[in-house]
C-alpha atoms as a PDB file:
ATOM      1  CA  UNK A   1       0.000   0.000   0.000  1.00  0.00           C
ATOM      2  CA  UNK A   2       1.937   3.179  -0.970  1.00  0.00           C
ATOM      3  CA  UNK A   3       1.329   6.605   1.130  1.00  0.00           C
ATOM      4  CA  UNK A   4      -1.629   7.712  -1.278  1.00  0.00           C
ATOM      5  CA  UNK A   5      -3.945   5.015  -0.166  1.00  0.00           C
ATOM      6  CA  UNK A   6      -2.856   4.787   3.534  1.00  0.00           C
ATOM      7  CA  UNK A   7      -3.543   8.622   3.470  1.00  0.00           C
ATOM      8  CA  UNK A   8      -6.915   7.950   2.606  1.00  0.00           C
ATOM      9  CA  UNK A   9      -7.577   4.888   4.499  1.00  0.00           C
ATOM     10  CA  UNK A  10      -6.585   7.248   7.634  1.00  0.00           C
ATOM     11  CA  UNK A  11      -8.885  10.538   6.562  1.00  0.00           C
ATOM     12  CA  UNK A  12     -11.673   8.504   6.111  1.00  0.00           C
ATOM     13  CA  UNK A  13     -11.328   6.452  10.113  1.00  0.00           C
ATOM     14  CA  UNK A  14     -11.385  10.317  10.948  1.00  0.00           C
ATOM     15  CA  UNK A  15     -14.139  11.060   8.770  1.00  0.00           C
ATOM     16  CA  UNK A  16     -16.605   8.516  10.413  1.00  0.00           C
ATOM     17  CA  UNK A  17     -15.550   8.867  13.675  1.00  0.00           C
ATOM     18  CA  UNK A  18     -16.597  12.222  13.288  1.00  0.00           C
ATOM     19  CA  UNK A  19     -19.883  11.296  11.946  1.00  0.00           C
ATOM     20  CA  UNK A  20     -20.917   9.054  14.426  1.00  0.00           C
ATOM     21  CA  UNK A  21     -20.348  11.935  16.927  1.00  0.00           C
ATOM     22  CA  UNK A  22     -22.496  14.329  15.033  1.00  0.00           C
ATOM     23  CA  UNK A  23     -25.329  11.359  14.993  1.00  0.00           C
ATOM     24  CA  UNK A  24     -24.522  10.696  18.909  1.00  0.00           C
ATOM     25  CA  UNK A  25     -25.664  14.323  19.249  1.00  0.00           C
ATOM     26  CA  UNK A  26     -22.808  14.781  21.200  1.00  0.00           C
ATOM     27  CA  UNK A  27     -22.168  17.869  19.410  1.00  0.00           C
ATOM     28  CA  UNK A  28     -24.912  21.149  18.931  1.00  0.00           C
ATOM     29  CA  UNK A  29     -24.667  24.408  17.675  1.00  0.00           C
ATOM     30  CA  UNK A  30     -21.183  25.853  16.872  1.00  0.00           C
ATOM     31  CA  UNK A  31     -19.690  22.524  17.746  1.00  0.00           C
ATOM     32  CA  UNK A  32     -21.939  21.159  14.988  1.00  0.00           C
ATOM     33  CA  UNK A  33     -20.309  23.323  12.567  1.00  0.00           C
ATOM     34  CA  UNK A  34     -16.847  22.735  13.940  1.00  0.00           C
ATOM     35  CA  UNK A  35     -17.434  19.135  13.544  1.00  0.00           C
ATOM     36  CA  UNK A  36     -18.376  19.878   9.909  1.00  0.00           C
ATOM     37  CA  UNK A  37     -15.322  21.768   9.083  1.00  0.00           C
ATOM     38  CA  UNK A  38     -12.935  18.768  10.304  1.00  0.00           C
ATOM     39  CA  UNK A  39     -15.035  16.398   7.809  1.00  0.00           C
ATOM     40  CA  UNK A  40     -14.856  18.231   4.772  1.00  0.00           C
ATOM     41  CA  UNK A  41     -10.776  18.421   5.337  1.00  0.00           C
ATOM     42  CA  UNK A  42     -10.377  15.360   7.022  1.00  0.00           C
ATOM     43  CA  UNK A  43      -9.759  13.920   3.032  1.00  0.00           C
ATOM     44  CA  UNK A  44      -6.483  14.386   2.058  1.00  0.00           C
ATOM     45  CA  UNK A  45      -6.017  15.547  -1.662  1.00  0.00           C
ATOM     46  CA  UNK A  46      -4.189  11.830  -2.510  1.00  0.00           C
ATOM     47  CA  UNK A  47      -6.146  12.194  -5.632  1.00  0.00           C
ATOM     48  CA  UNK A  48      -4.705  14.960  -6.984  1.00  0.00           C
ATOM     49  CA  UNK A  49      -0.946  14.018  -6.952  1.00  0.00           C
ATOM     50  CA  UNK A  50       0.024  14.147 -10.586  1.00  0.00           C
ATOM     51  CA  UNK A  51       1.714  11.351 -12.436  1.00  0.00           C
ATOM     52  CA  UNK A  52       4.455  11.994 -14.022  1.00  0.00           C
ATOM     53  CA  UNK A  53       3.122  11.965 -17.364  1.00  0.00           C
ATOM     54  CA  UNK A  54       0.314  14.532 -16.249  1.00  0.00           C
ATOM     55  CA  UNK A  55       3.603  16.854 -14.721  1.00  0.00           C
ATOM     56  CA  UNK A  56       5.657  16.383 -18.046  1.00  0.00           C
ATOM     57  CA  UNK A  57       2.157  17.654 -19.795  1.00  0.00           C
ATOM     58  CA  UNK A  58       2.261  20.917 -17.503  1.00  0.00           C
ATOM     59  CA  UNK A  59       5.401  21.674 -18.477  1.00  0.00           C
ATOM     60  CA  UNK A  60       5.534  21.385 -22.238  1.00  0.00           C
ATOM     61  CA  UNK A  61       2.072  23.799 -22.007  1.00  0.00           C
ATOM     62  CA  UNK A  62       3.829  26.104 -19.607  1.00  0.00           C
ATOM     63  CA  UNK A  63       7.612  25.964 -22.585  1.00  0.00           C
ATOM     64  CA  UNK A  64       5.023  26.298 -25.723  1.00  0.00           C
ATOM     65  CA  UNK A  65       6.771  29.779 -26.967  1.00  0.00           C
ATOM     66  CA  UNK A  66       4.421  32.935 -26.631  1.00  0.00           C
ATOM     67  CA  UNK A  67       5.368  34.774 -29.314  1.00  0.00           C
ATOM     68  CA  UNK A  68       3.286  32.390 -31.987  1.00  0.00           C
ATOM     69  CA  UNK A  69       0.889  35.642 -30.701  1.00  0.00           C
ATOM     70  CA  UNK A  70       3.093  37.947 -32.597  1.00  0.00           C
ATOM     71  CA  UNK A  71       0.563  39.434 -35.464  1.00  0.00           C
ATOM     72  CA  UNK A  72      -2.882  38.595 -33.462  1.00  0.00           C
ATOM     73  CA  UNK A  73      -5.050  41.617 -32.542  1.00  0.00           C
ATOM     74  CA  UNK A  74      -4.382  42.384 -28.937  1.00  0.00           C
ATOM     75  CA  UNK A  75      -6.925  45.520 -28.656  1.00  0.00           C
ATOM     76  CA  UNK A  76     -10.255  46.471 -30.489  1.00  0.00           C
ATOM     77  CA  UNK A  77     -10.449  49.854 -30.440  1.00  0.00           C
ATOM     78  CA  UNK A  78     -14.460  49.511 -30.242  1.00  0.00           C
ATOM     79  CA  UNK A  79     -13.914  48.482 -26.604  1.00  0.00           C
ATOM     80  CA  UNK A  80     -12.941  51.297 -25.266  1.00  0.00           C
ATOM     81  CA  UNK A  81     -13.764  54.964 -25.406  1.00  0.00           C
ATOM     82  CA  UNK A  82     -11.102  57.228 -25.928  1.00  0.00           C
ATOM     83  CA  UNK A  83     -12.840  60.335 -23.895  1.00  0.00           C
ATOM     84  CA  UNK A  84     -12.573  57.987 -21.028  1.00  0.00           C
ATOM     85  CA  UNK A  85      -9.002  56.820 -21.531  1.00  0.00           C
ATOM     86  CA  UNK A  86      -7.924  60.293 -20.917  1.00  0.00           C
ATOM     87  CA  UNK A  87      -8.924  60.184 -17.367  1.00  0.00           C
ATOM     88  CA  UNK A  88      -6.193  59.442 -15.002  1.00  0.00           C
ATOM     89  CA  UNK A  89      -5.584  55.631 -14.150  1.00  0.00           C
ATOM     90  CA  UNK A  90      -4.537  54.899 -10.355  1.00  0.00           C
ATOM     91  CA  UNK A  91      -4.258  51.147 -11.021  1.00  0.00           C
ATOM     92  CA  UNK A  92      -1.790  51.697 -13.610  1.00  0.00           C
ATOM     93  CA  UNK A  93       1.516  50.590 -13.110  1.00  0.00           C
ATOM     94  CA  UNK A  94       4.085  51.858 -15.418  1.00  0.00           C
ATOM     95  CA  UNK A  95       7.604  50.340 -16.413  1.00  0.00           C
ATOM     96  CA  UNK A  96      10.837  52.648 -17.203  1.00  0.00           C
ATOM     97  CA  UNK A  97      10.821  52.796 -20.485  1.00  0.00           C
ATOM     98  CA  UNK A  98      10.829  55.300 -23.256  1.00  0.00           C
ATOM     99  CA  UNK A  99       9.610  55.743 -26.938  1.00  0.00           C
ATOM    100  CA  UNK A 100      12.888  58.424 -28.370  1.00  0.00           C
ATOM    101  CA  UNK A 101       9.843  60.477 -29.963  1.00  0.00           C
ATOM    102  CA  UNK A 102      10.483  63.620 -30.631  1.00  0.00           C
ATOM    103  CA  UNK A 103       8.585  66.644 -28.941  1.00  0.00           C
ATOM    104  CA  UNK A 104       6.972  68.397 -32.450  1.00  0.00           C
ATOM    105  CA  UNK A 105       7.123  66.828 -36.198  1.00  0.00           C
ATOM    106  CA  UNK A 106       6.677  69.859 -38.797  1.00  0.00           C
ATOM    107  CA  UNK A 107       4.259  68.953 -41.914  1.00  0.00           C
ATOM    108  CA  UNK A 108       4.122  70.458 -46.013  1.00  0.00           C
ATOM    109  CA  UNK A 109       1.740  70.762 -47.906  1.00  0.00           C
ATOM    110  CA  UNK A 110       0.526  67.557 -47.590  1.00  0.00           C
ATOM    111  CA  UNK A 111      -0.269  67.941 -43.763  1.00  0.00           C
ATOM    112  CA  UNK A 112       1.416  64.539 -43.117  1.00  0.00           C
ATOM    113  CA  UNK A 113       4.706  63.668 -41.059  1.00  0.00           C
ATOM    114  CA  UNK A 114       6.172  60.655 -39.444  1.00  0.00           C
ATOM    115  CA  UNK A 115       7.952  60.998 -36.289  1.00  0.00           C
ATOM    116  CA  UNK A 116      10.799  58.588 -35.346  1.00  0.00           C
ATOM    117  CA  UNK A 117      11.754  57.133 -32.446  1.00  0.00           C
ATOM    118  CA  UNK A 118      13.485  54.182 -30.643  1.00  0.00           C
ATOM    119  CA  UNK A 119      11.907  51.867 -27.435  1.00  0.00           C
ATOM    120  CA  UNK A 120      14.317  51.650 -24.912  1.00  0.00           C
ATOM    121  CA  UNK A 121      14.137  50.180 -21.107  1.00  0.00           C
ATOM    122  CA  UNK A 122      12.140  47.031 -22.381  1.00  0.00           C
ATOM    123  CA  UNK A 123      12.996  43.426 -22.093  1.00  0.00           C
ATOM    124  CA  UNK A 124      12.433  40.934 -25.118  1.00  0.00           C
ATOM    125  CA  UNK A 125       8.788  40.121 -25.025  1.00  0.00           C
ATOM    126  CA  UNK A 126       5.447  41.167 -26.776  1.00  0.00           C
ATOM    127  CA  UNK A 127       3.927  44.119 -26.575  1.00  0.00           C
ATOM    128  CA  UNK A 128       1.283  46.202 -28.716  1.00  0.00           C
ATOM    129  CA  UNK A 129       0.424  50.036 -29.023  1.00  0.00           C
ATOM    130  CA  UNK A 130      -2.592  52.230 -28.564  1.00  0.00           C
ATOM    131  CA  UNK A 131      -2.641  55.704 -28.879  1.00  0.00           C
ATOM    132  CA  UNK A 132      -5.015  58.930 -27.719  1.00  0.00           C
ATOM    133  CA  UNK A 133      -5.097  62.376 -29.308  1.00  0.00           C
ATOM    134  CA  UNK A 134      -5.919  64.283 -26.073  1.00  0.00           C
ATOM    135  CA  UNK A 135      -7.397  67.686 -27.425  1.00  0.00           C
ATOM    136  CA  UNK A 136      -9.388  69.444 -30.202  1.00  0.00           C
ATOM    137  CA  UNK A 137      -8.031  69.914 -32.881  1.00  0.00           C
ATOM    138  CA  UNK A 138      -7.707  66.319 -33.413  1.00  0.00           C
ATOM    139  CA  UNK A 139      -5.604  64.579 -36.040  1.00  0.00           C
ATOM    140  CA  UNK A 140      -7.336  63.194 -38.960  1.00  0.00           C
ATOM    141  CA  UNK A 141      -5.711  59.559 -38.417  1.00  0.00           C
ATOM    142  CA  UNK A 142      -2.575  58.213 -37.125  1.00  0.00           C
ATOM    143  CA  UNK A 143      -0.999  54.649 -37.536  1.00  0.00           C
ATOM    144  CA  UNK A 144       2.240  52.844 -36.029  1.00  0.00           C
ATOM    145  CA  UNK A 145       4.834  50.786 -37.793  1.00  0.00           C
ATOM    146  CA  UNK A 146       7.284  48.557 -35.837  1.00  0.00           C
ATOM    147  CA  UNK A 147       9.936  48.365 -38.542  1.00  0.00           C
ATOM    148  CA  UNK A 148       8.136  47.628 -41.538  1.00  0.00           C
ATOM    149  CA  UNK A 149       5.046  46.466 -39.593  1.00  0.00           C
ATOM    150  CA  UNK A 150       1.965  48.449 -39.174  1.00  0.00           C
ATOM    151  CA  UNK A 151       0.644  47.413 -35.545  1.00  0.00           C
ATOM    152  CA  UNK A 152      -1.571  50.183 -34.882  1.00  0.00           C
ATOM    153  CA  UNK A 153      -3.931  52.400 -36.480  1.00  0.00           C
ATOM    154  CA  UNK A 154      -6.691  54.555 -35.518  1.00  0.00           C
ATOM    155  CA  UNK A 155     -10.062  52.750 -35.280  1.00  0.00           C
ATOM    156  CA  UNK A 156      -8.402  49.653 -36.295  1.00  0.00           C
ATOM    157  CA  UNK A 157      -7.490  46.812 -34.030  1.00  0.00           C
ATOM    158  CA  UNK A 158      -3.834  46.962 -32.732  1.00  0.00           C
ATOM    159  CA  UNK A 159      -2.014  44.309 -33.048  1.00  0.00           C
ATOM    160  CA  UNK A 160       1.063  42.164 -30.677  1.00  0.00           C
ATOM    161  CA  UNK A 161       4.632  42.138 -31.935  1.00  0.00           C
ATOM    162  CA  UNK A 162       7.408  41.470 -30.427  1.00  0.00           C
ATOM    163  CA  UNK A 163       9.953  44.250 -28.563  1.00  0.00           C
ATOM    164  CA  UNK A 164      13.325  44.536 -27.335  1.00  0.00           C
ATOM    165  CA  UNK A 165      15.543  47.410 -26.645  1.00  0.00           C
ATOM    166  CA  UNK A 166      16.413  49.464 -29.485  1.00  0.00           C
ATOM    167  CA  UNK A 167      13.087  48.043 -31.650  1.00  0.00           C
ATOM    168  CA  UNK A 168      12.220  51.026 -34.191  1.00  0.00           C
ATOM    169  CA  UNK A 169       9.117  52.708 -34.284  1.00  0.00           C
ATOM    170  CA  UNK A 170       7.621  54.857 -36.847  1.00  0.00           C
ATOM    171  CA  UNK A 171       4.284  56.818 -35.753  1.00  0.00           C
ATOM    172  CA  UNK A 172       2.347  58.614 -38.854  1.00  0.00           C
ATOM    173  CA  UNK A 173      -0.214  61.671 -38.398  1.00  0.00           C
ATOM    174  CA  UNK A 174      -2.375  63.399 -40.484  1.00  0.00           C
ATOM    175  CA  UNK A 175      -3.644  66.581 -39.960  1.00  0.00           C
ATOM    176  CA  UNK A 176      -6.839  67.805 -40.720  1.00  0.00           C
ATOM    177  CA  UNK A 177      -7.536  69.488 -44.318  1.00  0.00           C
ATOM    178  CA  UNK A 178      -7.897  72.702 -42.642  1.00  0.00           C
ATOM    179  CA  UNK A 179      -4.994  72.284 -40.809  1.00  0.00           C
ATOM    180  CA  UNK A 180      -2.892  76.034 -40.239  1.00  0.00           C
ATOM    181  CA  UNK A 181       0.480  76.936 -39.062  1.00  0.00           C
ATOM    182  CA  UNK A 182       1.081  77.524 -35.584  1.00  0.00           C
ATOM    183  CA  UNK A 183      -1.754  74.702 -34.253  1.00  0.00           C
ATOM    184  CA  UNK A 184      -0.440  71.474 -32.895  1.00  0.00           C
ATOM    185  CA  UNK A 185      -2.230  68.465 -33.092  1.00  0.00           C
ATOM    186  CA  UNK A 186      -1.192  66.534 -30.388  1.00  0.00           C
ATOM    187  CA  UNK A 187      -1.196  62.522 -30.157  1.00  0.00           C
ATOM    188  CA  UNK A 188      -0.381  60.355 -26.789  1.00  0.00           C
ATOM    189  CA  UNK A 189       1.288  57.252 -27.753  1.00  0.00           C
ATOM    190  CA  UNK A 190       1.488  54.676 -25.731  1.00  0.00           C
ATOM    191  CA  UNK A 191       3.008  51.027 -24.862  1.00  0.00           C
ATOM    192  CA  UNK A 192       1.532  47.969 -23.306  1.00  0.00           C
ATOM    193  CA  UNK A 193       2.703  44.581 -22.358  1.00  0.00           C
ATOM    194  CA  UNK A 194       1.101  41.569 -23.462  1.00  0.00           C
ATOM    195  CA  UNK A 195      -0.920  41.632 -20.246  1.00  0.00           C
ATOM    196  CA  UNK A 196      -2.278  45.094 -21.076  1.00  0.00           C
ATOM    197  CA  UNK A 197      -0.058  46.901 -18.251  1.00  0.00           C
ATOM    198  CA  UNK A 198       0.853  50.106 -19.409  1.00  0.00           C
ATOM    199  CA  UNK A 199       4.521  50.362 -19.715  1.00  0.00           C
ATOM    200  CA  UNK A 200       5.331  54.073 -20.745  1.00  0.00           C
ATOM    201  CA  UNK A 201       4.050  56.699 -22.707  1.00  0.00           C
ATOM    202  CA  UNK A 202       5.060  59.104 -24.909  1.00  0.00           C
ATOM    203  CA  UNK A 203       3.737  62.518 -26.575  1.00  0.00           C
ATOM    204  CA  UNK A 204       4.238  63.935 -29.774  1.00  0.00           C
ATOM    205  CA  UNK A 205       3.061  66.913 -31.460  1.00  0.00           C
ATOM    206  CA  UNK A 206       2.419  67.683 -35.415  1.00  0.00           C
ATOM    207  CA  UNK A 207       2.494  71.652 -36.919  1.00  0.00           C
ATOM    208  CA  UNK A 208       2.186  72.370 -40.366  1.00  0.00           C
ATOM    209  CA  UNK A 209       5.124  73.935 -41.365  1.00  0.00           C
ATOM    210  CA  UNK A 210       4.917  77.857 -41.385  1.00  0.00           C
ATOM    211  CA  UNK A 211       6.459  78.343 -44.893  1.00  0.00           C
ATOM    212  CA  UNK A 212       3.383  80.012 -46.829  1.00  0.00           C
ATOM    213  CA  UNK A 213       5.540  83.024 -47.821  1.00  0.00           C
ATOM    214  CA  UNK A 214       8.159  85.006 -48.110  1.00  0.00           C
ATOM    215  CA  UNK A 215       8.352  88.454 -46.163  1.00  0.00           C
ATOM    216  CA  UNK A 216       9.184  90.710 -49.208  1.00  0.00           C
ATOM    217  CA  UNK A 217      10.314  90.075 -52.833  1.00  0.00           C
ATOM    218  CA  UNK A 218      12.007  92.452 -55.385  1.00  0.00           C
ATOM    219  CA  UNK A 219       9.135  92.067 -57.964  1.00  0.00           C
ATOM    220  CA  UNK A 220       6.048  90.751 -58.321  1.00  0.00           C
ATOM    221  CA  UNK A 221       5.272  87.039 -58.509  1.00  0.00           C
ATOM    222  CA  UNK A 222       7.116  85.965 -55.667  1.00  0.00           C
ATOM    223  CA  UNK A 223       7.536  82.284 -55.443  1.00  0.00           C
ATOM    224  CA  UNK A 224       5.906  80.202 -52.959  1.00  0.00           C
ATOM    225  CA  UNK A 225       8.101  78.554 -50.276  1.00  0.00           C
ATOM    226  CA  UNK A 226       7.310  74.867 -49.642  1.00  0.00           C
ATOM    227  CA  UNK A 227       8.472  72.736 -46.656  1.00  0.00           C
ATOM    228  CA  UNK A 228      11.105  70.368 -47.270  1.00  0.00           C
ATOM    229  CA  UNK A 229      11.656  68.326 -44.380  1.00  0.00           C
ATOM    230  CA  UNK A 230      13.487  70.636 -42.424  1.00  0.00           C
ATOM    231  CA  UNK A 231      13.191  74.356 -43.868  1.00  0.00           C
ATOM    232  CA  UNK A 232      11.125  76.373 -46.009  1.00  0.00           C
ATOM    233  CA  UNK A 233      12.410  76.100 -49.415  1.00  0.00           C
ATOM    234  CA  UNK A 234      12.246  79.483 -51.561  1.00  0.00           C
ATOM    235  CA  UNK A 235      13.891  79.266 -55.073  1.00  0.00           C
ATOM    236  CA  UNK A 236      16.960  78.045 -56.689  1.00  0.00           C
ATOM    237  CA  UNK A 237      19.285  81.025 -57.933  1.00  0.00           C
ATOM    238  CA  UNK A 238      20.548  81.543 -61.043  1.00  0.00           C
ATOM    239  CA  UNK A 239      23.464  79.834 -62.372  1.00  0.00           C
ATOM    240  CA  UNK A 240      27.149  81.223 -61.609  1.00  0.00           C
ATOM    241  CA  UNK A 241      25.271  83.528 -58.856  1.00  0.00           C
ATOM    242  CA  UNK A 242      27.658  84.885 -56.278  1.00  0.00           C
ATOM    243  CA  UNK A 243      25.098  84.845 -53.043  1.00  0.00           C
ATOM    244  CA  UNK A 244      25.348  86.020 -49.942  1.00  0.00           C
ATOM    245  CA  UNK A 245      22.857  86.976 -46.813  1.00  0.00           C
ATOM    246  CA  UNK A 246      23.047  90.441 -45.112  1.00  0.00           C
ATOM    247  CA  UNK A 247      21.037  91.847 -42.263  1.00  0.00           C
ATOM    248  CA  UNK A 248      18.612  88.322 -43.406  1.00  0.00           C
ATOM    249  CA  UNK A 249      18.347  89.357 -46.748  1.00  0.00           C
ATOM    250  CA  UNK A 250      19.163  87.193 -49.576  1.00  0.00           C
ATOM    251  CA  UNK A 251      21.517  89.037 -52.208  1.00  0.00           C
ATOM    252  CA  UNK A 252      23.570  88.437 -55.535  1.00  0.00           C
ATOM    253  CA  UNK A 253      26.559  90.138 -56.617  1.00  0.00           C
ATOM    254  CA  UNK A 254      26.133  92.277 -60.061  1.00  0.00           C
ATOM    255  CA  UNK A 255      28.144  91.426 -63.109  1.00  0.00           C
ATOM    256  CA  UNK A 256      29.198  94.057 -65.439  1.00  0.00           C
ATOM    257  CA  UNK A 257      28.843  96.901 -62.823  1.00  0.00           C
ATOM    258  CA  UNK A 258      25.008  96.946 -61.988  1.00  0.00           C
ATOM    259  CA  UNK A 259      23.511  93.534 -64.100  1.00  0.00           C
ATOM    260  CA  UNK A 260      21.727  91.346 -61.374  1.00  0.00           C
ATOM    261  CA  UNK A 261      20.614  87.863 -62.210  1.00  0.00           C
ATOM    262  CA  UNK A 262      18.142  88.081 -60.425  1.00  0.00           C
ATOM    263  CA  UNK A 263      17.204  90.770 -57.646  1.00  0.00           C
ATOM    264  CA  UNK A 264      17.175  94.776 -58.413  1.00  0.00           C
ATOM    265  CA  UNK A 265      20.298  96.553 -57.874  1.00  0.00           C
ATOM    266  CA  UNK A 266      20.494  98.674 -55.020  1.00  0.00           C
ATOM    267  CA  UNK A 267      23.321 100.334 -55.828  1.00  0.00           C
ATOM    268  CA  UNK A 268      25.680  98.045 -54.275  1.00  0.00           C
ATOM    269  CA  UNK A 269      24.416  94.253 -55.080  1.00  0.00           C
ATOM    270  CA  UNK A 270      21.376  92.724 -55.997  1.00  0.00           C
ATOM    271  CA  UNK A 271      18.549  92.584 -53.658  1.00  0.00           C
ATOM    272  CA  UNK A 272      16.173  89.765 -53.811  1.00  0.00           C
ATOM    273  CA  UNK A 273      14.249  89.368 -50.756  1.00  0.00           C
ATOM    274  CA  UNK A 274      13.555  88.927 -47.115  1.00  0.00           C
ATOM    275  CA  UNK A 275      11.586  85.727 -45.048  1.00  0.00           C
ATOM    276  CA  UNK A 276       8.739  86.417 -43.100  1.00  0.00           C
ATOM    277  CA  UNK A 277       8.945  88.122 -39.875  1.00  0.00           C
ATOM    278  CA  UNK A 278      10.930  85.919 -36.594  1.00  0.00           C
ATOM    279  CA  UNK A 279      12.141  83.461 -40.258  1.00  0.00           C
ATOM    280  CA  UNK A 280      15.900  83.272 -40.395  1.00  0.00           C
ATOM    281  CA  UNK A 281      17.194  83.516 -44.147  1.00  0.00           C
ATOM    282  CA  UNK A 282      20.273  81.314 -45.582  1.00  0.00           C
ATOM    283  CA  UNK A 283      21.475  80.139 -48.806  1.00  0.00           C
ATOM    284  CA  UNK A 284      22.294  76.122 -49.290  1.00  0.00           C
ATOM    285  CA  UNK A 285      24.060  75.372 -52.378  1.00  0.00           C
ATOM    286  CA  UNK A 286      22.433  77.756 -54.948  1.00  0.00           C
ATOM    287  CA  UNK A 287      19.051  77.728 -52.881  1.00  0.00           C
ATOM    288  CA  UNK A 288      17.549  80.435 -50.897  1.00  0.00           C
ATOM    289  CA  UNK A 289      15.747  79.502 -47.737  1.00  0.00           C
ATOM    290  CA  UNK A 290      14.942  80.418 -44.569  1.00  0.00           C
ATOM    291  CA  UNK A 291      14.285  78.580 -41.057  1.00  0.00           C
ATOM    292  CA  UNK A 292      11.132  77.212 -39.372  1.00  0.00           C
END
């Protein structure tokens, strides 16, 4: 007889000695209900010791690899209202980690930018994103690429991927069509583990670029700057232009005493323009320009 079934053997002796007292009456009231208690654990749990098959089973369960979730929708953005994820969250517990966005991401003409960034403070596991714009004016849409992967989107399920330190992510907004300079459109993006804790967040704003005109121009017709990624982009010069920038004015030099190239001589050079007020002019190979 192995210790299981003497186990057994013993709880159950207990068991009806124990009932033949309740029947004696020997016991009323809360010794009734004392007498109870010892019954119901007088049995040991003999029948749940696991064979060792049944503990070999447990543990190839517990080794199957979790990240065959990579790619499966982790959150349905119809759960949840996004008024009422603004609200603070005392039961959130947050990791420290960070998402290398940047503060502001300037948009052309196009009213669309991508802002980089870089997870760091996270251990190899899966994850997914969510994000919240937290004020009017709201973006038009945003999405989020891990890499090459698009695991987020607004009003679209987001999806699990997989994350380790350094993992690349690439967050695209849209502003409205009405969109103006000066008017950020602000988006909260932020990181979850696979258990939906929240592990960090991370806020980035989009401006369309302020690059609508220049301050003055020698003539009329003036071009129409355009953003470029980084500046506002005026006009190429003229071939063989000398160019220089004075008290943030863009000039040429004159050929054959008072020609200009462009620009009207001044008496000096050949004055072409100015940027717009608080605008910083420069000139990058052959290119007039001036700063956000």
């Amino acid at each position: 007889m192995n210790s299981a079934e003497q186990d057994i053997l013993t709880g159950l002796g207990q068991a009806d000695t124990i009932s033949r007292q309740i029947t004696a009456g020997r016991r009323e009231g809360t010794g009734m209900r004392r007498a109870l208690l010892l019954l119901m654990t007088a049995l040991p749990l003999a029948a749940c010791d696991p064979t060792e098959d049944d503990t070999m089973a447990e543990l190839d369960e517990l080794d199957e690899p979790e990240f065959e979730l990579e790619g499966v929708i982790a959150f349905d953005p119809s759960e949840r209202d996004e008024f009422e994820l603004l609200a603070p969250d005392e039961q959130a517990q947050t990791v420290s980690c960070d998402l290398g966005l940047p503060s502001k991401v300037f948009a052309g003409a196009s009213k669309s930018a991508i802002a980089h960034g870089t997870i760091y403070g996270i251990a190899g596991a899966l994850y997914f994103f969510d994000a919240v714009r937290p004020n009017f004016p709201w973006l038009s849409t945003w999405s989020i690429k891990v890499g090459l992967t698009k695991v987020a989107e607004l009003n679209q399920p987001s999806t699990f991927f997989f994350g380790s330190d350094g993992t690349p992510i690439h967050v695209t907004m849209q502003a409205p069509p009405g969109a103006v300079p000066g008017v950020p459109y602000n988006l909260e993006v932020r990181l979850y583990t696979a258990s939906s804790q929240l592990a960090c967040t991370d806020h980035v704003a989009l401006e369309i670029a302020n690059c609508g005109s220049v301050g003055y121009w020698y003539t009329a017709g003036a071009p129409t700057p355009g953003y470029d990624g980084a500046n506002c982009y005026v006009t190429p010069l003229p071939g063989g232009s000398q160019s220089f920038v004075w008290s943030n004015n863009w000039y040429v030099t004159p050929t054959n005493g008072n020609q200009c190239s462009i620009g009207s001589f001044d008496g000096a050079n050949c004055y072409i323009g100015s940027p717009p007020g608080g605008h910083t002019a420069f000139i990058w190979s052959g290119i007039l320009y001036y700063t956000l």
